[in-house]
C-alpha atoms as a PDB file:
ATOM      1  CA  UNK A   1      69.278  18.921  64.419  1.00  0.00           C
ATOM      2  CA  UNK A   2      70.520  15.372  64.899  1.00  0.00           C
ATOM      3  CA  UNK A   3      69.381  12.744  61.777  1.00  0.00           C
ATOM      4  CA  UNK A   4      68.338   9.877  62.798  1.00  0.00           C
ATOM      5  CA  UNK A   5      69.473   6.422  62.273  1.00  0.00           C
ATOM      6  CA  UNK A   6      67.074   5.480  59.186  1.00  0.00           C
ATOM      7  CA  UNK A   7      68.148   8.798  57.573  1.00  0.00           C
ATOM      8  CA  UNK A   8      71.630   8.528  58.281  1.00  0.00           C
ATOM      9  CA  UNK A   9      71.533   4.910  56.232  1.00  0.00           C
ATOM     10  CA  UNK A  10      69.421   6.651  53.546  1.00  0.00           C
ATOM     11  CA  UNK A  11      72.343   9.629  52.837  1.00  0.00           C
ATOM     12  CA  UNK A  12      75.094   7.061  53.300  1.00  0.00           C
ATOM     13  CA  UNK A  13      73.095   4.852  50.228  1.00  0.00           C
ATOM     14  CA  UNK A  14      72.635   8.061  48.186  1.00  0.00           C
ATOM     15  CA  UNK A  15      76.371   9.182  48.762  1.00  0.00           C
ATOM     16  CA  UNK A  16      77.223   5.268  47.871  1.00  0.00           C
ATOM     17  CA  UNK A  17      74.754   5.726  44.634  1.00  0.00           C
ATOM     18  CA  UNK A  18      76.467   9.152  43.282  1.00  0.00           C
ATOM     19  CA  UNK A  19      79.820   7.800  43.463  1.00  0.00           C
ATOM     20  CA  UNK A  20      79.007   4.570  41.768  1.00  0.00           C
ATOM     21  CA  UNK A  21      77.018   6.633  39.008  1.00  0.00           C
ATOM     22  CA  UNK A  22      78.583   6.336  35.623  1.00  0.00           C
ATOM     23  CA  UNK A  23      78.452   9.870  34.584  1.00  0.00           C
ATOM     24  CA  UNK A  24      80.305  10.792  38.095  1.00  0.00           C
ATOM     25  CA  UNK A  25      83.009   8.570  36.320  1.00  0.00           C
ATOM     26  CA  UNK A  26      83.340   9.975  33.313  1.00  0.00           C
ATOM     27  CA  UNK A  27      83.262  13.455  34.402  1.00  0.00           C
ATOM     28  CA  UNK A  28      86.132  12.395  36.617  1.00  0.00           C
ATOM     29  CA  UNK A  29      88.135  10.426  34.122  1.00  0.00           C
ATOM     30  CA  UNK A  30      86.972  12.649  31.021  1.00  0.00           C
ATOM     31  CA  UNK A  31      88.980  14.551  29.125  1.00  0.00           C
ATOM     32  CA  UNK A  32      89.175  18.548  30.530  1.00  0.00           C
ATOM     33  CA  UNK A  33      89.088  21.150  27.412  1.00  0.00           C
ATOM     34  CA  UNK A  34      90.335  24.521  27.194  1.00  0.00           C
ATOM     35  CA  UNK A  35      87.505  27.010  26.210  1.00  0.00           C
ATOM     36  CA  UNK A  36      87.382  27.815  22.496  1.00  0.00           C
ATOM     37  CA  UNK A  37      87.549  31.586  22.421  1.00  0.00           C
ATOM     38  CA  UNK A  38      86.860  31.897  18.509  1.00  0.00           C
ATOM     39  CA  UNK A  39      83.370  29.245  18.421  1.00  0.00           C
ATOM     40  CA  UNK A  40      82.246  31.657  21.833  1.00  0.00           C
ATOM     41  CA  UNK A  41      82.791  34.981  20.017  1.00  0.00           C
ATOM     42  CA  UNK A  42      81.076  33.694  17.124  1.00  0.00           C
ATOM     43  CA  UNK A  43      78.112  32.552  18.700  1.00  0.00           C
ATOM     44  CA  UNK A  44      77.899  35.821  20.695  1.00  0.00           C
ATOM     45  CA  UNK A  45      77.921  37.358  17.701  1.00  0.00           C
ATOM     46  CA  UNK A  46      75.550  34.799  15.832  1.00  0.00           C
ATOM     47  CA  UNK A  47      72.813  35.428  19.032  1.00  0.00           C
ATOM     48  CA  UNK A  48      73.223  38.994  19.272  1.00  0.00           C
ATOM     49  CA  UNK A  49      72.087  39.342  15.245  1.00  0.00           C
ATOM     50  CA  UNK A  50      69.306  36.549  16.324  1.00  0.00           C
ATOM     51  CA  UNK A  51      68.218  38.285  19.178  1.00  0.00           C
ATOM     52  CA  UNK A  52      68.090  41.951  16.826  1.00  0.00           C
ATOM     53  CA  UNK A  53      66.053  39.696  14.382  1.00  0.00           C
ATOM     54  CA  UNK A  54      64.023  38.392  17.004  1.00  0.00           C
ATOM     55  CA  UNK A  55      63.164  42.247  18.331  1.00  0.00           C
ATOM     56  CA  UNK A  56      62.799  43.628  15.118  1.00  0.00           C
ATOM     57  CA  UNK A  57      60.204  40.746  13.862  1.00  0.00           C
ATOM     58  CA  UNK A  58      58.199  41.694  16.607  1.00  0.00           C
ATOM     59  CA  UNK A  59      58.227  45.213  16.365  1.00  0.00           C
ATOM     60  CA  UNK A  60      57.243  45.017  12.778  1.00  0.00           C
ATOM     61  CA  UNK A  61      54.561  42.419  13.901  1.00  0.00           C
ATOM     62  CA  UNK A  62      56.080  40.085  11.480  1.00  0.00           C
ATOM     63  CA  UNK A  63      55.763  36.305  12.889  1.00  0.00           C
ATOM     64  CA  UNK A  64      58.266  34.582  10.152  1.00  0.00           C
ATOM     65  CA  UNK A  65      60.967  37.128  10.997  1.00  0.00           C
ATOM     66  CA  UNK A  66      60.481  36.901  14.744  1.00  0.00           C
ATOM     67  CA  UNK A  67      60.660  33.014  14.571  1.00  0.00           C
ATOM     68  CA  UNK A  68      63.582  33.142  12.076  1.00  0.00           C
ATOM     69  CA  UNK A  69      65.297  35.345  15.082  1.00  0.00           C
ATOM     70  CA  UNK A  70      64.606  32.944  17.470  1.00  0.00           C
ATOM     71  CA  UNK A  71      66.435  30.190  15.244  1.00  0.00           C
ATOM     72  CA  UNK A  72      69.362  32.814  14.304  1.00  0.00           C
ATOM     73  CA  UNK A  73      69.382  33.495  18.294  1.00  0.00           C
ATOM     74  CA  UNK A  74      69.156  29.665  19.329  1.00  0.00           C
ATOM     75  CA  UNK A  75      71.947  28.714  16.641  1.00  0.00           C
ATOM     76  CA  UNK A  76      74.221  31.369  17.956  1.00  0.00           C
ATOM     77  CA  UNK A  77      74.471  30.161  21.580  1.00  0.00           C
ATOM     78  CA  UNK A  78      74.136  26.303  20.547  1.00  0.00           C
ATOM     79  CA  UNK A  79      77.495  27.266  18.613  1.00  0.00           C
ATOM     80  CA  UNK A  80      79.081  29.369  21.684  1.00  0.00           C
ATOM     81  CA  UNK A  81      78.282  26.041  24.069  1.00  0.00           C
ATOM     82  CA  UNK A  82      78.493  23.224  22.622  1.00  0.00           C
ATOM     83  CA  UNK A  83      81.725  24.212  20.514  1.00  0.00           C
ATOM     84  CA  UNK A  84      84.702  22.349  22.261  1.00  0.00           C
ATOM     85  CA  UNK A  85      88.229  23.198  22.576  1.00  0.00           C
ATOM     86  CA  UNK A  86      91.227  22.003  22.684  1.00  0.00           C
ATOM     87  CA  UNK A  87      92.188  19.475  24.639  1.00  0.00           C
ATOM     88  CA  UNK A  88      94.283  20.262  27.642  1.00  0.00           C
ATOM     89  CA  UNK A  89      97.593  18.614  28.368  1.00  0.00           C
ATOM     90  CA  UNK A  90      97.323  15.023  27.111  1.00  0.00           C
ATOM     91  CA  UNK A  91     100.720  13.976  28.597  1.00  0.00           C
ATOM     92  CA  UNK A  92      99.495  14.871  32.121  1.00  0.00           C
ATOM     93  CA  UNK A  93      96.447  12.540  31.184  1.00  0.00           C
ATOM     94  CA  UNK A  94      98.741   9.621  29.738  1.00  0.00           C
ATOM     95  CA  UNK A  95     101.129   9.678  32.755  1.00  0.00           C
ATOM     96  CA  UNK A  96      98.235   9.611  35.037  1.00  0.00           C
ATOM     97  CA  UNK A  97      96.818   6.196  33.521  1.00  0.00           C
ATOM     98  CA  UNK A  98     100.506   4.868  33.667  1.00  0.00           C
ATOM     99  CA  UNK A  99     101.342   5.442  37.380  1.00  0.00           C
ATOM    100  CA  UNK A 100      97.618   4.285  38.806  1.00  0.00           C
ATOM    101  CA  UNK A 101      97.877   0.942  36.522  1.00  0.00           C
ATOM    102  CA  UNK A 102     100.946  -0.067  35.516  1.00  0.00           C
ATOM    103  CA  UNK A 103     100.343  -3.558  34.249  1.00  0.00           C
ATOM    104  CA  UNK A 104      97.907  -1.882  31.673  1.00  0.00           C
ATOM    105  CA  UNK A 105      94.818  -3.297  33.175  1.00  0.00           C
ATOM    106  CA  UNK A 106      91.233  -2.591  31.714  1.00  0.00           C
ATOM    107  CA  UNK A 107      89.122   0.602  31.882  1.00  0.00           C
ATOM    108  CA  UNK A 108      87.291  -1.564  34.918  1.00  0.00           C
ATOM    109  CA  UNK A 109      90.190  -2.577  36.426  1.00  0.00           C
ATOM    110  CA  UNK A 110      91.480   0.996  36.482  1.00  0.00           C
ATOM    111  CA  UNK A 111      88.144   1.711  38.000  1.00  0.00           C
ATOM    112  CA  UNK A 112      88.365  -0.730  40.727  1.00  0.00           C
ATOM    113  CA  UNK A 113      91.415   0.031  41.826  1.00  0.00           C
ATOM    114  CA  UNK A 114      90.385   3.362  42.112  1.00  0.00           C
ATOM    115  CA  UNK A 115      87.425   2.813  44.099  1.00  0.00           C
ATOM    116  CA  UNK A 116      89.697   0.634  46.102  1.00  0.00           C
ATOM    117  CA  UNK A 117      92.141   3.465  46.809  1.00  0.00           C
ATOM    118  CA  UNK A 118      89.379   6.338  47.671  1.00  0.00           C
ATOM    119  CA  UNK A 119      87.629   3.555  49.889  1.00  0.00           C
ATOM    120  CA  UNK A 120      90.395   2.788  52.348  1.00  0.00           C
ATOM    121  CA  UNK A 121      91.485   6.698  52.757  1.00  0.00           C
ATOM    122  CA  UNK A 122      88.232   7.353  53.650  1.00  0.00           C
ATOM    123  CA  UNK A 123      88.249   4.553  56.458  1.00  0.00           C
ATOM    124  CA  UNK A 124      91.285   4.967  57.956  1.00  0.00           C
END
């Protein structure tokens, strides 16, 4: 099924409006981690004694130990999540920012040019 012309504008202004979105950017730009195998296995670990906490509070029909599972449980996979690793190659990262701008422009200059490049590929 064919979209029409006022939905056709309306996908070409949201495709315009995630690609300008500052998050997009940074996920882009940001820095890519390696997965911290020791803060995962701990919080495994951590939730899995949370979770027998949790069970065992409610089997004994004790609320405080239930809820102090839940917290144990919660804390465990907070810790296997939000834990980040190393980071991953920082030469390939500074080489990167020296070949796009190599006068040593601004964040927003970087950007622009950027957005310059990606916007006459995709109009040629």
């Amino acid at each position: 099924m064919a979209l029409s012309e006022h939905e056709q504008r309306m996908l070409a202004e949201m495709e315009r409006n995630l690609y300008e979105n500052e998050a997009d950017i940074v996920t882009t730009l940001g820095e890519r981690r390696t997965l911290n195998h020791t803060a995962v296995a701990i919080g495994v670990i951590v939730a899995l004694a949370g979770l027998i906490t949790l069970l065992l509070g409610v089997y004994q029909d004790l609320t405080v130990v239930g809820i102090l599972g839940f917290a144990i449980l919660f804390t465990g996979v907070m810790v296997a999540v939000a834990t980040p690793g190393k980071k991953k190659s920082e030469s390939v990262t500074s080489e990167k920012s020296k070949t796009s701008t190599p006068s040593g422009g601004s964040f927003m200059d970087r950007l622009n040019e950027r957005w310059d490049r990606r916007g006459g590929d995709n109009n040629q």
